[in-house]
Protein backbone atom coordinates (compact mmCIF):
# COMPACT_ATOMS: atom_id res chain seq x y z
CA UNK A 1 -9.65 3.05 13.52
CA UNK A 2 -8.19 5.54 15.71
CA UNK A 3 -5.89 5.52 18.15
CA UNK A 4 -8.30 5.60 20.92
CA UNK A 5 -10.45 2.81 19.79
CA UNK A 6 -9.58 0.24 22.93
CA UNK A 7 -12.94 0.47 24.18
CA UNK A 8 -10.59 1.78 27.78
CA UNK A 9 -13.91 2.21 29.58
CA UNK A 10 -14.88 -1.18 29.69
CA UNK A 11 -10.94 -1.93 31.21
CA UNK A 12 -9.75 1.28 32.88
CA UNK A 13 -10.56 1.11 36.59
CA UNK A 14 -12.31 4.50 37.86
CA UNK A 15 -11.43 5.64 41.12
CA UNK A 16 -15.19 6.82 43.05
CA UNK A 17 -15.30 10.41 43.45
CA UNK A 18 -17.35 11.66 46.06
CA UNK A 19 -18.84 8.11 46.15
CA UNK A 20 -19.95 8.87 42.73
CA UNK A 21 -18.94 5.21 40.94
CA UNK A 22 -16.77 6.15 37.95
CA UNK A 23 -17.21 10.14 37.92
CA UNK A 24 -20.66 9.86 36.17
CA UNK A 25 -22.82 12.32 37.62
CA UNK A 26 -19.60 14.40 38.52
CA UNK A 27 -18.94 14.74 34.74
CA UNK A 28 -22.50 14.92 33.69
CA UNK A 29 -22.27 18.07 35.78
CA UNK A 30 -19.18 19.43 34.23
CA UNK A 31 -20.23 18.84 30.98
CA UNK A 32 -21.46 22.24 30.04
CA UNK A 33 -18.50 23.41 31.19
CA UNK A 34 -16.30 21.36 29.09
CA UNK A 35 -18.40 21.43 26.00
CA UNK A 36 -17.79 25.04 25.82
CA UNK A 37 -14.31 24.97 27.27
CA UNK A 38 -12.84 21.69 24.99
CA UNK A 39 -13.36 22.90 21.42
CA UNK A 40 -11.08 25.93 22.20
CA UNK A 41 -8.05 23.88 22.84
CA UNK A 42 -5.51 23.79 20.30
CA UNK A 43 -5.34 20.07 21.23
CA UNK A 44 -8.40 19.18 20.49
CA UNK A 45 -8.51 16.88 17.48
CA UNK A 46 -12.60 17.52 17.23
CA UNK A 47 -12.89 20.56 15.78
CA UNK A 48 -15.69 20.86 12.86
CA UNK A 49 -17.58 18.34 14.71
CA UNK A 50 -20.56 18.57 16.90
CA UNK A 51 -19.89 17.18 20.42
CA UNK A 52 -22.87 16.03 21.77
CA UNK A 53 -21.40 14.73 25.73
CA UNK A 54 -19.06 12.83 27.32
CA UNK A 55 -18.76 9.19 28.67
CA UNK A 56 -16.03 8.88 31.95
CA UNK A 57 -13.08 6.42 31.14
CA UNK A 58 -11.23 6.86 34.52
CA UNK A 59 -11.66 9.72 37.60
CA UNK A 60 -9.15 9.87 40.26
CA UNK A 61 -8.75 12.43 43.16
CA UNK A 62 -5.43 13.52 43.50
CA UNK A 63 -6.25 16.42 46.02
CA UNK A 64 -9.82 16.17 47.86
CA UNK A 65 -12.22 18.21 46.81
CA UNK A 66 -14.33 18.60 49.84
CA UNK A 67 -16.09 21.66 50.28
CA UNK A 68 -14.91 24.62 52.57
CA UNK A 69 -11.30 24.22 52.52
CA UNK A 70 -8.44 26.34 51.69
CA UNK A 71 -6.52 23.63 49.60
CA UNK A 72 -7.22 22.95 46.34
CA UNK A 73 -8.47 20.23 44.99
CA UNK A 74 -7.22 17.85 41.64
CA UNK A 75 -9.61 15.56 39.76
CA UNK A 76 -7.55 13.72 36.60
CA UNK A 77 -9.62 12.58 33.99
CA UNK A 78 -10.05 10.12 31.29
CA UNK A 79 -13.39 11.14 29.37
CA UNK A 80 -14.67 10.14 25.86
CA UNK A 81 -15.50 13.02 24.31
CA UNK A 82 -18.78 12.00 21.88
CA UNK A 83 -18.45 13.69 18.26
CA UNK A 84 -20.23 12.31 15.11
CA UNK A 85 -17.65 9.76 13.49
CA UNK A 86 -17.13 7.81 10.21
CA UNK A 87 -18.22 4.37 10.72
CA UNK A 88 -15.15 2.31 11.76
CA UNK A 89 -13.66 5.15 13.94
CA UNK A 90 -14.66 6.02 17.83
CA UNK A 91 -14.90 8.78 20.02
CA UNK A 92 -11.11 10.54 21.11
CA UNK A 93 -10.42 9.96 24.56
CA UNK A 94 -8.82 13.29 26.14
CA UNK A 95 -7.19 13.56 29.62
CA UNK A 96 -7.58 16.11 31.91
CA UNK A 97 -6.82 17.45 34.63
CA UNK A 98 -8.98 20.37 36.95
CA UNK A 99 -8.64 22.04 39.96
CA UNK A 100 -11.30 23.06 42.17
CA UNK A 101 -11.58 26.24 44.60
CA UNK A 102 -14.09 27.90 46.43
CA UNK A 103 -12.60 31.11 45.53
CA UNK A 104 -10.31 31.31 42.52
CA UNK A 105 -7.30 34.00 43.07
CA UNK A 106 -7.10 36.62 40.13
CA UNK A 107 -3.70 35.27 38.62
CA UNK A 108 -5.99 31.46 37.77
CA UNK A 109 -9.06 33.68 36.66
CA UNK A 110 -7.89 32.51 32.86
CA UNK A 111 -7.62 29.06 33.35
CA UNK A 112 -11.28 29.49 34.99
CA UNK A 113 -13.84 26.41 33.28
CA UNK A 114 -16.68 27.83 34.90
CA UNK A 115 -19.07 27.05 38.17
CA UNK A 116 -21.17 23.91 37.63
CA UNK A 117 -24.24 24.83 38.55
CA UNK A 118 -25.69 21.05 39.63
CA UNK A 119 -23.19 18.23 41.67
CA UNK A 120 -20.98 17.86 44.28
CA UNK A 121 -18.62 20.61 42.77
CA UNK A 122 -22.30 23.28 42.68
CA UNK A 123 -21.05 26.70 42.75
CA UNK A 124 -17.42 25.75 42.79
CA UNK A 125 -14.66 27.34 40.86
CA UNK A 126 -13.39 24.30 38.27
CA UNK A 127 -9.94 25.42 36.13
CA UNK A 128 -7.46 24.41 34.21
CA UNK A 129 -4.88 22.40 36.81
CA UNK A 130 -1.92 23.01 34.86
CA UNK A 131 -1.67 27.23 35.64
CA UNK A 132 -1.68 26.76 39.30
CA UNK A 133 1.78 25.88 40.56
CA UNK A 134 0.69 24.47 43.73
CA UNK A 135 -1.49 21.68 41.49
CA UNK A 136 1.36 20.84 39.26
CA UNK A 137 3.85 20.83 42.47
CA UNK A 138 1.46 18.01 43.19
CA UNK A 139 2.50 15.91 40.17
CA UNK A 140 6.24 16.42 40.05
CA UNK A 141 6.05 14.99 43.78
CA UNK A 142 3.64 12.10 42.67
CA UNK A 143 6.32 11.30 40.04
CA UNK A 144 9.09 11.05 43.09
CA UNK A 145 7.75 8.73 44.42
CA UNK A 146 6.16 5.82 42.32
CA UNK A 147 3.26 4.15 43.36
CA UNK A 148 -0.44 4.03 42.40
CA UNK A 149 -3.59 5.36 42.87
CA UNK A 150 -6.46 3.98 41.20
CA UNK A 151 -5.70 3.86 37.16
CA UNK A 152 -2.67 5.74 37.58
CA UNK A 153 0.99 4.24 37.59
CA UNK A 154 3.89 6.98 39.01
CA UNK A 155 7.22 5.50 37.21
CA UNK A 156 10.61 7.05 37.86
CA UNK A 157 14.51 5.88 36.41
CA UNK A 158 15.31 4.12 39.95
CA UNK A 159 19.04 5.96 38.89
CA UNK A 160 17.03 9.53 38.74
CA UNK A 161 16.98 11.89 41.73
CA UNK A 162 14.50 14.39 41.28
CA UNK A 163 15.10 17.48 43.65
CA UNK A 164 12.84 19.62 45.79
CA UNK A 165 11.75 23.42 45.97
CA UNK A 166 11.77 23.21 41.61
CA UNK A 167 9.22 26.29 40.50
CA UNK A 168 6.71 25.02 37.78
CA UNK A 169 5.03 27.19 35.18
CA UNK A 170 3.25 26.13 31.96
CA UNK A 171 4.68 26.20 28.68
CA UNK A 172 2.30 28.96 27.08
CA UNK A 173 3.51 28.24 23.44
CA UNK A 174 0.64 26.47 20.58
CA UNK A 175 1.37 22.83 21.34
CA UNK A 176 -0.37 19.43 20.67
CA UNK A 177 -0.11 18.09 24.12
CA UNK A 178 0.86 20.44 27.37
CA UNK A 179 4.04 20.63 29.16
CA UNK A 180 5.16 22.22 32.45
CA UNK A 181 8.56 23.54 33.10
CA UNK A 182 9.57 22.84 36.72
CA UNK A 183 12.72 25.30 37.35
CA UNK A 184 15.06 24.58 34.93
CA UNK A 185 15.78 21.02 35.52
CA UNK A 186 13.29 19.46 34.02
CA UNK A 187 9.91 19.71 31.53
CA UNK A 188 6.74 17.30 31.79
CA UNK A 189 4.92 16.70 28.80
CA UNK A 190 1.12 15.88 29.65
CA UNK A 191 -0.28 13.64 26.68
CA UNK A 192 -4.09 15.00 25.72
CA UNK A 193 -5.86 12.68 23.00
CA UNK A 194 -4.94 9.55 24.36
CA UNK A 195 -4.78 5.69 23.96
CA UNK A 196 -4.31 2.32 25.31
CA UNK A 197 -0.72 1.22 24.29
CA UNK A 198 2.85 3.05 25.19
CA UNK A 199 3.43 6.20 23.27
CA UNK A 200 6.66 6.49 21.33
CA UNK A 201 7.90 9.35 23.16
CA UNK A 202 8.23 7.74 25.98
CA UNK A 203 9.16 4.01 24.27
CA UNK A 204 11.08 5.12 22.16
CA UNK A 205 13.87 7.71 24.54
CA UNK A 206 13.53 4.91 26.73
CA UNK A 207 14.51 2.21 24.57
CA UNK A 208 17.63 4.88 23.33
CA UNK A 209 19.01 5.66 27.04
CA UNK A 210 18.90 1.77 27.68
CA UNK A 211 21.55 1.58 25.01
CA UNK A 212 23.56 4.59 26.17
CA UNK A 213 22.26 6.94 23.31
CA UNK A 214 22.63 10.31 24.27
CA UNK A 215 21.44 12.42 21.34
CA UNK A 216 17.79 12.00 23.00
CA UNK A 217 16.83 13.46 26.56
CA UNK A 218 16.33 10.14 28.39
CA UNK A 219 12.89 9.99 30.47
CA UNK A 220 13.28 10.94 34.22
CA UNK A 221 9.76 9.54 35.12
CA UNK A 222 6.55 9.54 33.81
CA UNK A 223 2.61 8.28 34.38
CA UNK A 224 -0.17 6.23 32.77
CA UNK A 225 -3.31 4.44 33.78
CA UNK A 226 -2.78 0.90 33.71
CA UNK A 227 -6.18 -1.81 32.00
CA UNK A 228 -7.52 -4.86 33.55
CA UNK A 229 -8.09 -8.04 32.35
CA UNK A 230 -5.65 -11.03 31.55
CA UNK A 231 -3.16 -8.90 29.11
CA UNK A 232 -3.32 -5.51 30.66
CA UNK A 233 -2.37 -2.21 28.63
CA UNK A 234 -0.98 0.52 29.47
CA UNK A 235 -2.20 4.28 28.11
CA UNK A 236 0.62 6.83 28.39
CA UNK A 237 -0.49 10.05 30.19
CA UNK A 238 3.17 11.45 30.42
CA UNK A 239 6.90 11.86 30.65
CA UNK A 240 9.11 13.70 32.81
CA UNK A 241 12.67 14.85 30.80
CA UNK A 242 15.88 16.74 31.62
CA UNK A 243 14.83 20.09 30.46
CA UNK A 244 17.53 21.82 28.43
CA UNK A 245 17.59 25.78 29.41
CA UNK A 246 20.33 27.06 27.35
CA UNK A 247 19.23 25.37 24.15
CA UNK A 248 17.66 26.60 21.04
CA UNK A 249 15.62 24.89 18.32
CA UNK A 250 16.74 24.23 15.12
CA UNK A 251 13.98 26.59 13.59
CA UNK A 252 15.39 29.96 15.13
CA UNK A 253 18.38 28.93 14.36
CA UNK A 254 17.52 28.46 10.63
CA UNK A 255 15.78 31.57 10.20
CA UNK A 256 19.31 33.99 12.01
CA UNK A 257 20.97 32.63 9.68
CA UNK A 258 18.71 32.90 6.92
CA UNK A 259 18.44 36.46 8.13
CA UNK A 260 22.17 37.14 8.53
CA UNK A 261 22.71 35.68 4.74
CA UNK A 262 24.92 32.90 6.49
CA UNK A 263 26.03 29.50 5.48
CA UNK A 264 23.99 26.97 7.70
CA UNK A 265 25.52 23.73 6.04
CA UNK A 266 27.87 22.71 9.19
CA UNK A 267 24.99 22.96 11.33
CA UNK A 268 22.89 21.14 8.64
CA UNK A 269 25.74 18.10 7.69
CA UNK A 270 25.90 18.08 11.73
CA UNK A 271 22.28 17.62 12.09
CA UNK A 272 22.34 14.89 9.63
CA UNK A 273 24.99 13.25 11.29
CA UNK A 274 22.60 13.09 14.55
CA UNK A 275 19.87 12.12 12.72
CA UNK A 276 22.02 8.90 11.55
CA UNK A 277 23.24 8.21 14.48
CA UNK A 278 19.50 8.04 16.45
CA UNK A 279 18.53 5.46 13.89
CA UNK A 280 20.99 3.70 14.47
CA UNK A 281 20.77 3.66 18.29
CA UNK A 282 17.35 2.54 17.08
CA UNK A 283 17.40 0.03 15.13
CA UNK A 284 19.74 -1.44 17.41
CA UNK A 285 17.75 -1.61 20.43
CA UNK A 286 14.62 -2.26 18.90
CA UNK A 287 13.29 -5.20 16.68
CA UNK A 288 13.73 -4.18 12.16
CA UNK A 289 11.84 -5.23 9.63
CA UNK A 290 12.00 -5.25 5.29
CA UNK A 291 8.81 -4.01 3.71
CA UNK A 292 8.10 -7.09 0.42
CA UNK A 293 6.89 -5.64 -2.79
CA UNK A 294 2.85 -6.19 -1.21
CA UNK A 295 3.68 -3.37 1.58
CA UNK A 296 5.93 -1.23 -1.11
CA UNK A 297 2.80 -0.94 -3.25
CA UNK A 298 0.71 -1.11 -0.70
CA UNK A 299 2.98 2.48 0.51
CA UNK A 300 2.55 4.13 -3.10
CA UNK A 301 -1.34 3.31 -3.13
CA UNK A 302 -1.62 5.40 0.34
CA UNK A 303 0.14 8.19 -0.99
CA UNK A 304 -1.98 8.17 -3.97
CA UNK A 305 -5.03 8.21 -2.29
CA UNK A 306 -3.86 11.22 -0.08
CA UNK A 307 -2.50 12.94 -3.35
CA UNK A 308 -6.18 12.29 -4.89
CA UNK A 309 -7.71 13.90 -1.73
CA UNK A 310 -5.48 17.09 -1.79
CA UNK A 311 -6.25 17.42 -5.45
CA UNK A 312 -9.85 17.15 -4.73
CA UNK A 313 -9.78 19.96 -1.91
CA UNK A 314 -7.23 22.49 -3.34
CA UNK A 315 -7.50 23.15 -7.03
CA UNK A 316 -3.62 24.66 -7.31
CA UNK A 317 -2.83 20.77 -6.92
CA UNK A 318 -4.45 19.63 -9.82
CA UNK A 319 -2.04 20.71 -12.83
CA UNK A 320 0.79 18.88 -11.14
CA UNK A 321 -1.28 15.55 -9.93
CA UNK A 322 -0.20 14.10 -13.11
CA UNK A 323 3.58 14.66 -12.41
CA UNK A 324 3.16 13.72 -8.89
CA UNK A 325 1.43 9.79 -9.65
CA UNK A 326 4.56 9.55 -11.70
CA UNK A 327 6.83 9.20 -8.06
CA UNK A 328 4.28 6.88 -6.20
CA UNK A 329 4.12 4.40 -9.77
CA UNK A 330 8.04 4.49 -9.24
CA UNK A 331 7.91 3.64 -5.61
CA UNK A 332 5.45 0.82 -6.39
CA UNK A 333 7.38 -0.11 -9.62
CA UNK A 334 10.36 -0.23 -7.30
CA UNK A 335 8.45 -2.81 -4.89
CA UNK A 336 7.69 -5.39 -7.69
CA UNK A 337 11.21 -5.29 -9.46
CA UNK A 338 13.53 -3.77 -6.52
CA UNK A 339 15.09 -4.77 -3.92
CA UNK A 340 13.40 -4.64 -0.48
CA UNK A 341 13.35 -2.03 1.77
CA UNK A 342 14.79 -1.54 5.30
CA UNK A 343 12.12 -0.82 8.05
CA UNK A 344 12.39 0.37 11.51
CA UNK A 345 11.15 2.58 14.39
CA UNK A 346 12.13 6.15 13.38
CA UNK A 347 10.92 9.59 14.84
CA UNK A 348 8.32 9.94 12.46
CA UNK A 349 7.42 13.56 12.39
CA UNK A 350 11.06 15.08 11.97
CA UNK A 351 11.75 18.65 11.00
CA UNK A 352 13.68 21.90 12.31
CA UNK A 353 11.26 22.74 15.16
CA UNK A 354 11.96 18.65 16.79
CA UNK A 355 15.98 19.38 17.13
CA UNK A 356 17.67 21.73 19.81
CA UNK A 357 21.09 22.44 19.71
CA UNK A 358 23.43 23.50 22.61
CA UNK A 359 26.13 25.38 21.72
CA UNK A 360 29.51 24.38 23.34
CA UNK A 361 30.80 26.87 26.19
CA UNK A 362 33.43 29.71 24.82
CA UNK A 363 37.30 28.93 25.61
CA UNK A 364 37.44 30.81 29.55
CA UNK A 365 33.68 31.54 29.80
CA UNK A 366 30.51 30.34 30.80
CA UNK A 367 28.19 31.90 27.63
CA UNK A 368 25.78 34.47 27.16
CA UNK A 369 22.52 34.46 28.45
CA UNK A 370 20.46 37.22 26.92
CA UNK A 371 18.26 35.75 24.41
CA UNK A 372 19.90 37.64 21.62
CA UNK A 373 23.17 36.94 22.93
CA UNK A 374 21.61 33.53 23.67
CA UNK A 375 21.04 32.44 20.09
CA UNK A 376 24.66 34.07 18.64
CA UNK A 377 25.98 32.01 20.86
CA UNK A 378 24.88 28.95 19.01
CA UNK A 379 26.87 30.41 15.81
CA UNK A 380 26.33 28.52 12.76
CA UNK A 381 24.98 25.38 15.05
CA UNK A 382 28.07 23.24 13.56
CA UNK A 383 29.96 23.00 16.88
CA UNK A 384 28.41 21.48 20.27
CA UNK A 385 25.46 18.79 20.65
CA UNK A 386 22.44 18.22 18.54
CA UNK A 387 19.39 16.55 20.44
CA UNK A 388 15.98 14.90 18.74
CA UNK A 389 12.89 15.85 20.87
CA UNK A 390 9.43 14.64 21.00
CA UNK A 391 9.08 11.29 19.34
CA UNK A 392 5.22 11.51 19.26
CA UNK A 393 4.68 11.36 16.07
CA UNK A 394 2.21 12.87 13.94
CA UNK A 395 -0.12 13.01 16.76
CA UNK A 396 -3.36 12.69 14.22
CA UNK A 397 -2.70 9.92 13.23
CA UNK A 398 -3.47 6.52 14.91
CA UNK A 399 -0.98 4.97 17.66
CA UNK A 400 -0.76 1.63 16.00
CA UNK A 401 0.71 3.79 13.21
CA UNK A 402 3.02 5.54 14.47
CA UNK A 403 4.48 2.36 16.17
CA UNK A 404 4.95 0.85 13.15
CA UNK A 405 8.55 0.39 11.45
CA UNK A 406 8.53 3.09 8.27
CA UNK A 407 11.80 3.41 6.04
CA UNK A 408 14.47 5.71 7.76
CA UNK A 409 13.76 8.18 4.61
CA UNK A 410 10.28 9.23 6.01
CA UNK A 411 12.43 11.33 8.63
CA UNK A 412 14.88 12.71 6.04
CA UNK A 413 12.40 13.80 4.20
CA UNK A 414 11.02 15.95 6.58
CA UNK A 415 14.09 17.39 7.47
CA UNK A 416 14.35 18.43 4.04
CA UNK A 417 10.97 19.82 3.91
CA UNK A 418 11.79 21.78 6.52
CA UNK A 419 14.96 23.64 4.88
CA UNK A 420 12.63 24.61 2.10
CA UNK A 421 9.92 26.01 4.91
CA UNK A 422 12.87 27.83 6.40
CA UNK A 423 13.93 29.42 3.17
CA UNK A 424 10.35 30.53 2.20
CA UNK A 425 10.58 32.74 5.46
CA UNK A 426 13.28 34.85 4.23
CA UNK A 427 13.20 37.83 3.45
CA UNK A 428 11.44 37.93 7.03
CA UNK A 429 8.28 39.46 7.21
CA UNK A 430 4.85 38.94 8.47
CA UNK A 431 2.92 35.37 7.69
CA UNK A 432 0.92 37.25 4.69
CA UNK A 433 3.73 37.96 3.15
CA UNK A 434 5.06 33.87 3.77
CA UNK A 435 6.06 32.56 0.21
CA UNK A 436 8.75 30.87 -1.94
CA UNK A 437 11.79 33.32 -0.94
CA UNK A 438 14.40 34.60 -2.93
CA UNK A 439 17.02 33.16 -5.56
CA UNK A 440 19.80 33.45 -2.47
CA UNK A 441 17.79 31.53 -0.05
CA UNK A 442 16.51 28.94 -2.19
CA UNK A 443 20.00 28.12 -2.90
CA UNK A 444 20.82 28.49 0.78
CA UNK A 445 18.01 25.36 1.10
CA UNK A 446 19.32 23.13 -1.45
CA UNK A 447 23.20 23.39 0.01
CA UNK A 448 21.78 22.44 3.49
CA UNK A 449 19.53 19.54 2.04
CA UNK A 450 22.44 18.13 0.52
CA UNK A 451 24.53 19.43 3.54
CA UNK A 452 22.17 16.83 5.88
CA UNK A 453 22.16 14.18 3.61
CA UNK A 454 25.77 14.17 3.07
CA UNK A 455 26.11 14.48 7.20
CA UNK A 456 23.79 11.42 7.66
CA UNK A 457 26.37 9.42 4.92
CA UNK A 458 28.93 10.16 6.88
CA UNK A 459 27.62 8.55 9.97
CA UNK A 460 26.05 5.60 9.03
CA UNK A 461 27.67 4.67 5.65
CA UNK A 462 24.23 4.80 3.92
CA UNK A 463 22.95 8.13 1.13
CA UNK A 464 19.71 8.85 1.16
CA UNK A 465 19.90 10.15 -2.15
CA UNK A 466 21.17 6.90 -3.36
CA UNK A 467 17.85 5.67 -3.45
CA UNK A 468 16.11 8.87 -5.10
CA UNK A 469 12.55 7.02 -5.78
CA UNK A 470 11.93 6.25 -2.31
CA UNK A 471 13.27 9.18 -1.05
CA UNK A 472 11.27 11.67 -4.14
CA UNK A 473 8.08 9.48 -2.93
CA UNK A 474 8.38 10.50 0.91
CA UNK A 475 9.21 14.04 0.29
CA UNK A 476 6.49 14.31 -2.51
CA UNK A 477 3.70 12.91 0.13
CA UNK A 478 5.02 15.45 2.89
CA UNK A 479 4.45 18.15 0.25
CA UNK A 480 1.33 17.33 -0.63
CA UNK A 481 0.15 16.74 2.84
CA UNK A 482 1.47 20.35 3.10
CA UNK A 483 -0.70 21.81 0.90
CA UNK A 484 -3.76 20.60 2.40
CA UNK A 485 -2.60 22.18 5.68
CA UNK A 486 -1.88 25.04 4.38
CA UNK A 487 -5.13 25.35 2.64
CA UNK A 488 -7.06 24.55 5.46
CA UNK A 489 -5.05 26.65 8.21
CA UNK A 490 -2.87 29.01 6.61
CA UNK A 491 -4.26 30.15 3.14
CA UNK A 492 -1.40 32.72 2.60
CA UNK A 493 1.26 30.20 3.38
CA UNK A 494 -0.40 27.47 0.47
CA UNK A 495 2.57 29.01 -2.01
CA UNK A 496 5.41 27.99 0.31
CA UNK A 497 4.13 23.79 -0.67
CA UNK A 498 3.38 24.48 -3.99
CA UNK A 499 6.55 25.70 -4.74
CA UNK A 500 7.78 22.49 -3.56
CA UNK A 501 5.11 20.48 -5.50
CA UNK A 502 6.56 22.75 -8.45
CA UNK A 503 10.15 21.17 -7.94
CA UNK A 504 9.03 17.83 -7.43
CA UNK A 505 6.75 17.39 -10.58
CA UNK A 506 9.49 18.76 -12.57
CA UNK A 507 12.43 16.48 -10.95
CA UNK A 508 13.09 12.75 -12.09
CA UNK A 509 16.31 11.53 -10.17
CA UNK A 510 17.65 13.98 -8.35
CA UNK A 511 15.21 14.94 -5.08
CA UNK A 512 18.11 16.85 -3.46
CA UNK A 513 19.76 18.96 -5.73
């Protein structure tokens, strides 16, 4: 089922709106408005689907909304938002949040929903909260001081002082959730398809700072709307972090050096090194498991089935499903004669883009600050801090899921699917021309997958090459998983995972050379 199968509106108190019990006829008013406006969201999960309404989990007025004022006003949102389903599976839940004018200045007129043209908002302006920095002022105070209103819970670290005056403005890039920059102190990440239980990117950084970990931003404060009933659940709406200015992500960094023709593999051996010591923090403040031989098969029958559905969708697949089997009946060979296998939280959708680096400050000077000058300051990324970001997961898939302990290798792998995405972008050029690279950078990707690996040794006392079947299994599911992306989304990219698949059918011991 997914992750939003709680039914939350039969335990999520709705604050009245208006009077209007729950938001019904509030949000049977909007509902034109959103069934145009939701489907052109990148975080929509619904797309391809008819929506046919919406069904109000939670309403809560954060600002009144009362006509013929100056102020605006903020409605948050917990709606259902109703899409034919397989049978099993229910409707997403998505939250938003709106703000309502009489007269909407130019700057908001692209965040403009629409006017509803029936209910108590009739004739109103109704937009997109997060662009207007007098709405979003609204929430960084909410989250200094905790409290509640309604559904909603306002959390803060009772060690964190969160200062005044901080400018916010939304992060414009292609994201699964939203986030909001406020100065450059801090960034709040707003959670879209929600449900009931604590997402891992809060959990999880929390869990980390409790032990003193410091390779993860620990959580300043954060929000959620809070169930009823004799074992009440929470549903994560979002987290407050240190925001780090002067950082850059692992991906730029990747690709100027990929374009400079420079050796990467400190930065990569140091990144592995990180990487080891975050599980560790991990599986030291939270509870481990061992996956039996039953949940070891059970693993290699998943991947199958996902292998079976790629094949079945993109044709390129097919001549190397054959090759591919062969690593998932290893994996569950491995579970009925091996040993067992070491399970615990992990970040779960790892790669170059989920890592920022800050470089550490020249000998007599404070850095550049140009973004050109910005990045060369990083140099090859082997010297100052590495930190993991956004522990979310794979946000498609369910919650329960991505809470579950998963074998430290599911992050390594994609780490090491990453270096090989990297690679394919050099020579740099446009994303038609996106494809398996040259002989220079493909050996540029192997030195820094063994670079990481050999890093993450080093730290922990563990190789993930020394156990090649699980770790060829993992890395031959992300590729696959790959190519149906690709196929789907990014046609002229569908070479840079096949040349992967390529490698992988043809390897038998060795996933990292």
């Amino acid at each position: 089922m997914s992750d939003s199968s709680l039914p939350l509106a039969a335990v999520v108190p709705a604050a009245a709106v208006h009077g209007d019990h729950g938001g019904t006829a509030l949000l049977r008013s909007l509902s034109p408005l959103l069934a145009e406006w939701l489907p052109r969201q990148r975080w929509f999960a619904g797309k391809g689907r008819p929506l046919t309404g919406f069904s109000p989990v939670a309403a809560t007025e954060l600002l009144p909304c009362g006509a013929g004022g100056a102020t605006p006003g903020l409605l948050h949102f917990l709606v259902r938002a109703r899409q034919s389903a397989a049978p099993g599976t229910a409707d997403d839940c998505y939250q938003l949040l709106l703000g309502v004018r009489e007269a909407l200045p130019p700057e908001l007129a692209p965040a403009l929903l629409g006017r509803p043209s029936t209910g108590p908002l009739r004739g109103r302006a109704v937009y997109e909260a997060l662009h207007d920095p007098r709405l979003t002022g609204l929430l960084l105070e909410r989250l200094r001081a905790p409290g509640r209103l309604g559904p909603l819970r306002f959390s803060r670290d009772p060690k964190a002082v969160i200062p005044t005056g901080l400018r916010p403005r939304p992060l414009t890039a292609e994201q699964s959730n939203s986030s909001v920059i406020y100065g450059s102190a801090y960034i709040l990440k707003l959670f879209r398809r929600v449900g009931a239980g604590v997402n891992p990117d809060l959990e999880l950084p929390l869990a980390l700072a409790r032990r003193g970990s410091t390779p993860v931003p620990a959580p300043t404060a954060w929000f959620e709307a809070v169930t009823r009933g004799p074992s009440p659940e929470t549903v994560t709406l979002g987290v407050l972090q240190p925001f780090l200015p002067d950082a850059a992500d692992g991906w730029q960094l990747a690709l100027r050096a990929l374009e400079a023709r420079r050796d990467f593999t400190g930065a990569a051996s140091a990144l592995g090194r990180t990487t080891a010591e975050v599980h560790t923090g991990l599986a030291r403040a939270l509870p481990t498991s061992v996956l039996g031989s039953d949940q070891l098969e059970h693993l290699a029958s998943g991947m199958a089935a996902r292998l079976d559905t790629a094949s079945a969708a993109v044709p390129a697949l097919r001549p190397y499903r054959p090759a591919l089997l062969g690593a998932f009946r290893e994996l569950a060979e491995r579970g009925r004669h091996g040993p067992a296998c070491p399970a615990q939280r992990v970040h779960g959708d790892l790669h170059l883009g989920q890592v920022l680096h800050t470089a550490a400050p020249p000998p007599g000077g404070t850095g550049a600050t140009g973004a050109d000058d910005g990045l060369a300051a990083h140099r090859d990324g082997a010297d100052g801090r590495w930190t993991l970001i956004d522990f979310e997961g794979e946000p498609a898939k369910p919650l329960a899921e991505r809470r579950a302990d998963q074998p430290v290798v599911r992050d390594i792998a994609g780490m090491l699917r990453s270096f090989d995405y990297a690679a394919c972008q050099c020579p740099a050029g446009p994303a038609d021309t996106a494809g398996p690279g040259d002989a220079w950078s493909q050996e540029w990707a192997a030195a820094n997958r063994a670079a990481y690996c050999a890093g993450y040794a080093d730290a922990c006392g563990s190789d993930p090459r020394d156990d090649a079947v699980l770790l060829r299994a993992y890395e031959t599911d992300k590729a696959v998983y790959e190519v149906l992306y690709e196929a789907r989304n990014r046609p002229s990219w569908l070479s840079i995972p096949l040349s992967a698949i390529r490698r992988l059918a043809d390897e038998k011991r060795s996933p990292s050379s």
